[in-house]
Protein backbone atom coordinates (compact mmCIF):
# COMPACT_ATOMS: atom_id res chain seq x y z
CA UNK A 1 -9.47 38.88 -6.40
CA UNK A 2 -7.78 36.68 -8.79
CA UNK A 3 -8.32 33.41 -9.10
CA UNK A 4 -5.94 30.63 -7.40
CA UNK A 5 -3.35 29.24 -9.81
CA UNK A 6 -4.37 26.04 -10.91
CA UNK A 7 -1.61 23.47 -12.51
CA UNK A 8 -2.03 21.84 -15.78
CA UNK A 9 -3.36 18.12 -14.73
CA UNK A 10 -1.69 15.90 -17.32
CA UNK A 11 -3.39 12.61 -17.69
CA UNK A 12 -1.47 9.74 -16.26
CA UNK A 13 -1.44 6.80 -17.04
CA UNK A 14 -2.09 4.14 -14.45
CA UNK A 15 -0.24 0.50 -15.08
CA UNK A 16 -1.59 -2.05 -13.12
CA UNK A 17 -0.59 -5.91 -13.66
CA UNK A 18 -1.16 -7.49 -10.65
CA UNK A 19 -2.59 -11.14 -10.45
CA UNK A 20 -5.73 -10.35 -9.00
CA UNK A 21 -6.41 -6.88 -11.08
CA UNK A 22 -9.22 -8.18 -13.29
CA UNK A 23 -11.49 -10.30 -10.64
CA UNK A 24 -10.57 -7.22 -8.28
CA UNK A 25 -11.74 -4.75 -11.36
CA UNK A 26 -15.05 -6.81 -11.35
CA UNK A 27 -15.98 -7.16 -8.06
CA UNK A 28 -15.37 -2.70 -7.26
CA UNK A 29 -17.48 -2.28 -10.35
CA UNK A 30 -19.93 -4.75 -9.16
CA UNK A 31 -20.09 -2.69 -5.49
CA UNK A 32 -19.70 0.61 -6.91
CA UNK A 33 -23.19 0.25 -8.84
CA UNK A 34 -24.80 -0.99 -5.34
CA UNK A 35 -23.65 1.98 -3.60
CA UNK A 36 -26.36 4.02 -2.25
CA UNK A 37 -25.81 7.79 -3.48
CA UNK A 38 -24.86 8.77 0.09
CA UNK A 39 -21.49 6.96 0.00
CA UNK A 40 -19.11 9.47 -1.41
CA UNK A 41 -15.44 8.76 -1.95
CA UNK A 42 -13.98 10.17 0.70
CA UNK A 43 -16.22 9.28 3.38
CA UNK A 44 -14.45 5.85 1.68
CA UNK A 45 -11.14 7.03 1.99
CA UNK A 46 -11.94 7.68 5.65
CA UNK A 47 -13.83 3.70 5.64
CA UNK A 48 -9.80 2.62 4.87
CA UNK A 49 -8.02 4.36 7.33
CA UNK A 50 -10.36 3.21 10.38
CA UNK A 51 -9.54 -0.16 8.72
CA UNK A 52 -5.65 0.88 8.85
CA UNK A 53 -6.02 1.48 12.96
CA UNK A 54 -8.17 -1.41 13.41
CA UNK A 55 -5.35 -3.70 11.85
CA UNK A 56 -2.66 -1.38 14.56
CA UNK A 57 -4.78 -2.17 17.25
CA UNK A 58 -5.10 -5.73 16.86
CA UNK A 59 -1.20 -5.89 16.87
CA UNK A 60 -0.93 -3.97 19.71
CA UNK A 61 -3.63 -6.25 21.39
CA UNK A 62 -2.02 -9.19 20.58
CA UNK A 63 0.56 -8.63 22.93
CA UNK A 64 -2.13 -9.13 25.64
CA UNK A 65 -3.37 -12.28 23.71
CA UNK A 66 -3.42 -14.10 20.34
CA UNK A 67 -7.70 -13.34 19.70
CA UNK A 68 -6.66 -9.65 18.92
CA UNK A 69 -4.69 -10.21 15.52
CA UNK A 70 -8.40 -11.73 14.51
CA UNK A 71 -8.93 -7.90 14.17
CA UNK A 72 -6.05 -6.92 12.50
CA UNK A 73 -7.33 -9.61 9.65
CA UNK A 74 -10.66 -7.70 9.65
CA UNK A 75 -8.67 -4.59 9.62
CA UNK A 76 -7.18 -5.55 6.34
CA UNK A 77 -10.51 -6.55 4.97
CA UNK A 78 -11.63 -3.22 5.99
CA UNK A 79 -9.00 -1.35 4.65
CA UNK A 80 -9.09 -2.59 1.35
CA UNK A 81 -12.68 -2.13 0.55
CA UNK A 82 -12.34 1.45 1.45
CA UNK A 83 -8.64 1.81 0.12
CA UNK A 84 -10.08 0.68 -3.32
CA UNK A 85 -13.23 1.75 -3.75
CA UNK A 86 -12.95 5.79 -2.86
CA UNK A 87 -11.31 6.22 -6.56
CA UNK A 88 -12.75 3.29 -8.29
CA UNK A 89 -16.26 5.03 -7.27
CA UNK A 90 -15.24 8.75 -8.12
CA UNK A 91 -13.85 6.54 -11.88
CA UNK A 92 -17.27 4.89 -12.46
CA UNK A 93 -19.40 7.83 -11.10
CA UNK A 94 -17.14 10.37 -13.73
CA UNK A 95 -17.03 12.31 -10.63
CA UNK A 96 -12.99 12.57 -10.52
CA UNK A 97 -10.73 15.14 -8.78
CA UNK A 98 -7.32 14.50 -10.33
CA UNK A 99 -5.37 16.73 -8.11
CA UNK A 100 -7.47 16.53 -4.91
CA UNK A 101 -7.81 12.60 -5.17
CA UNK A 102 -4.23 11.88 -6.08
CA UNK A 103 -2.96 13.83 -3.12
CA UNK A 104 -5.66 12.66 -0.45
CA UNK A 105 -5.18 9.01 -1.87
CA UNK A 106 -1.55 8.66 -1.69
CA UNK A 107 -1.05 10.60 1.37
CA UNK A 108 -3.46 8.33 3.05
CA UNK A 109 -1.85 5.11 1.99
CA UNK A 110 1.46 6.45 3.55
CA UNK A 111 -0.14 6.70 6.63
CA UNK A 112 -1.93 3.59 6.33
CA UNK A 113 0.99 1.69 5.69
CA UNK A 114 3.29 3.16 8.64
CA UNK A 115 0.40 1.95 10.64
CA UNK A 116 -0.06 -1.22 9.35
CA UNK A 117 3.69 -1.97 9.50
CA UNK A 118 4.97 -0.25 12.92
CA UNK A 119 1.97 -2.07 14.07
CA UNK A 120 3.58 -5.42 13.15
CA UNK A 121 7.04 -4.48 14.66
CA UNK A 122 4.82 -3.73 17.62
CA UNK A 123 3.44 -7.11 18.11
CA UNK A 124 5.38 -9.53 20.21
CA UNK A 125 6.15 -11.83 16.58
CA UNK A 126 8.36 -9.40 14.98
CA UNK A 127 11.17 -7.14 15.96
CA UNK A 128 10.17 -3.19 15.70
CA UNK A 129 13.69 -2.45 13.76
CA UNK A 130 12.52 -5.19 11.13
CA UNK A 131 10.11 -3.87 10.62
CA UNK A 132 11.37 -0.60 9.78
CA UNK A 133 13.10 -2.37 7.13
CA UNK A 134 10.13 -3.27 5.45
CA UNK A 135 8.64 0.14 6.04
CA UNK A 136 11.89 1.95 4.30
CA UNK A 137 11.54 -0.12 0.91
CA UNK A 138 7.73 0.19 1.03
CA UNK A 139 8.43 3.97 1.01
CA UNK A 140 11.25 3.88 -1.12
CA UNK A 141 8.63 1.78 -3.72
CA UNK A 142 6.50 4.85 -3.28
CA UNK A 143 9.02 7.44 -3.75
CA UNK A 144 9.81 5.88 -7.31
CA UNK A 145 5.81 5.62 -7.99
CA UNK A 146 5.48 9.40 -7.47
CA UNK A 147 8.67 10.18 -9.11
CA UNK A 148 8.20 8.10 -12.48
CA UNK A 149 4.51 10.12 -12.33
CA UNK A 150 6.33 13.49 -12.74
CA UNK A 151 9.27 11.89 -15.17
CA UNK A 152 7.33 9.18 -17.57
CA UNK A 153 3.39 10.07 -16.68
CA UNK A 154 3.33 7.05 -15.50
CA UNK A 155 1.54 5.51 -11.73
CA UNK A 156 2.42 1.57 -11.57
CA UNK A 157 0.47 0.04 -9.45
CA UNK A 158 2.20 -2.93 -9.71
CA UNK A 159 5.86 -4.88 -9.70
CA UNK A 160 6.03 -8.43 -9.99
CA UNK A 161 2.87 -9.42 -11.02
CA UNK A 162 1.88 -8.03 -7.17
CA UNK A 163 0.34 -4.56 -5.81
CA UNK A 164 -1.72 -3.39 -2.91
CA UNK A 165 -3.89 -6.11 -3.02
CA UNK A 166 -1.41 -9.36 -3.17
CA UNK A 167 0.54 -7.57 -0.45
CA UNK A 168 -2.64 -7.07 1.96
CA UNK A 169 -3.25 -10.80 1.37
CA UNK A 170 0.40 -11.85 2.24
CA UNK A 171 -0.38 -9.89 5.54
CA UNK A 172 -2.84 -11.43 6.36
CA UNK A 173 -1.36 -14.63 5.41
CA UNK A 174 1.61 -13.66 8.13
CA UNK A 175 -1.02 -12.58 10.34
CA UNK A 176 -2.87 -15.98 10.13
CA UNK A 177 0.61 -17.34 10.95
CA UNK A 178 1.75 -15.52 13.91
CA UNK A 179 -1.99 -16.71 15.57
CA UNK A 180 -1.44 -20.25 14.79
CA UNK A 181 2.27 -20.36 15.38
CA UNK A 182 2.35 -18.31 18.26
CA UNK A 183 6.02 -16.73 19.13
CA UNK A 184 8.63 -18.32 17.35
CA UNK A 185 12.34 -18.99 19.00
CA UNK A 186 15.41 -17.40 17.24
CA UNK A 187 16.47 -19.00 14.11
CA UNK A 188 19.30 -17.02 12.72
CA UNK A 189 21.23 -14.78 15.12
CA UNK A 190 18.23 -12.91 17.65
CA UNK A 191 15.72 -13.55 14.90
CA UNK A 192 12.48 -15.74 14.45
CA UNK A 193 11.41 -17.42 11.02
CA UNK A 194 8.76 -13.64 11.10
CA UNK A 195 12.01 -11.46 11.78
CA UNK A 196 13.51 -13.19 8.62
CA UNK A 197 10.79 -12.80 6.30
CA UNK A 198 9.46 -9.47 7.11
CA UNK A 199 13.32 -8.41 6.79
CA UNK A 200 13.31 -10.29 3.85
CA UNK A 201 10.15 -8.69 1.80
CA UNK A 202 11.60 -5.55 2.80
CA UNK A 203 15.18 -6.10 1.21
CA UNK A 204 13.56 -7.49 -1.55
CA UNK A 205 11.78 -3.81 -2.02
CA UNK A 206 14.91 -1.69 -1.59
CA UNK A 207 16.72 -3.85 -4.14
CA UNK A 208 13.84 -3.38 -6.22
CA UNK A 209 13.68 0.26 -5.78
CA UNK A 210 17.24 0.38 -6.65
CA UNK A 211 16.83 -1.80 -10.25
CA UNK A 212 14.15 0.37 -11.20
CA UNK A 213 16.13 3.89 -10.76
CA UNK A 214 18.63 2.13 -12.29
CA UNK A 215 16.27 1.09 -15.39
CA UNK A 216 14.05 4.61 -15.63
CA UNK A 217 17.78 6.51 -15.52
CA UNK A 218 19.17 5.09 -18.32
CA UNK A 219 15.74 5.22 -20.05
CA UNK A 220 15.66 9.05 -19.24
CA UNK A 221 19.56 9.21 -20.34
CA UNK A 222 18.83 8.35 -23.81
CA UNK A 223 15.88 10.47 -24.10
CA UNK A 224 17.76 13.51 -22.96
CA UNK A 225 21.86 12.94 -23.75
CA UNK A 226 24.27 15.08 -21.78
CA UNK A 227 25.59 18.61 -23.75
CA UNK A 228 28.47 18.13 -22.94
């Protein structure tokens, strides 16, 4: 029997500028040597998606009272120790598997984030269609990741000086909000002051999405003129 067919893995090159990416670096390096040997990536990877429904359930909960979104902010906390450390630990124990990880990892964090973001539009704070927004530019942002892998070899982590982990803590931030603020009454048309900027991070990611195609098109233009 012959052997599966196995794709040439191509290194990739992973650019990652966020604000917090070196104290973040230092502190997964500093947890991945405390591991016990027992803790494998993926029972990780699993870690951050119980943290993902922990963050939906406190949403939903919270339309029964307030307390609940004090889970979803645990969620979060949950979610990105095990989000983060399942490759950072497979990196630093040279125990990597570049196709399995990359698919697992990514498919994961699409998941994830549906859940973490249809759990929001769930909540009594912000409007499910809003939502939506934000979770349409969030995927769009991950389309272009995946594509500019296959084009340029390159993952960015990264846009704006912000990545997974400045956008987890602006959740939790909004989170922290819609316990202390409670419902808010309409402020432009049918929507509250959440409405407006959950709408509004998730604009700002679609027109990111489109500068960038905009930017790696030309880029690719030059590198391969028409024959015509």
């Amino acid at each position: 029997m012959e052997p599966a067919f196995k794709p040439k893995i191509t290194p990739i090159d992973r650019i990652q500028e966020n604000l917090v990416a070196r104290v973040e670096r230092r502190i997964l390096n500093w947890i991945c040597a405390r591991l016990p040997r027992r803790i494998s990536p993926d029972m990780l990877t699993a870690f951050g998606m119980f943290g993902a429904l922990l963050v939906f359930a406190g949403y939903i909960g919270s339309n029964l009272d307030r307390d609940w979104l004090w889970l979803a902010v645990g969620g979060y906390v949950v979610h990105w120790l095990g989000d983060s450390l399942d490759g950072s630990l497979a990196r630093f124990r040279k125990i990597e598997r570049p196709r399995y990880g990359y698919f697992l990892d990514h498919s994961c964090d699409g998941f994830a984030t549906t859940l973490l973001v249809v759990g929001i539009g769930l909540s009594p704070f912000v409007l499910l269609e809003v939502a939506l927004v934000a979770l349409a530019g969030y995927l769009l942002m991950s389309i272009h990741a995946f594509l500019s892998v296959r084009v340029l070899g390159e993952l960015r982590l990264s846009y704006m000086n912000a990545g997974p982990t400045e956008l987890r803590l602006v959740l939790i931030a909004l989170t922290l909000s819609m316990y202390y603020f409670g419902r808010e009454s309409p402020v432009l048309w049918h929507l509250n002051g959440f409405d407006l900027f959950v709408g509004g991070v998730g604009m700002v990611l679609i027109g990111l999405f489109l500068i960038q195609t905009l930017q790696i098109a030309r880029r690719l233009a030059v590198d391969e003129p028409s024959r015509n």
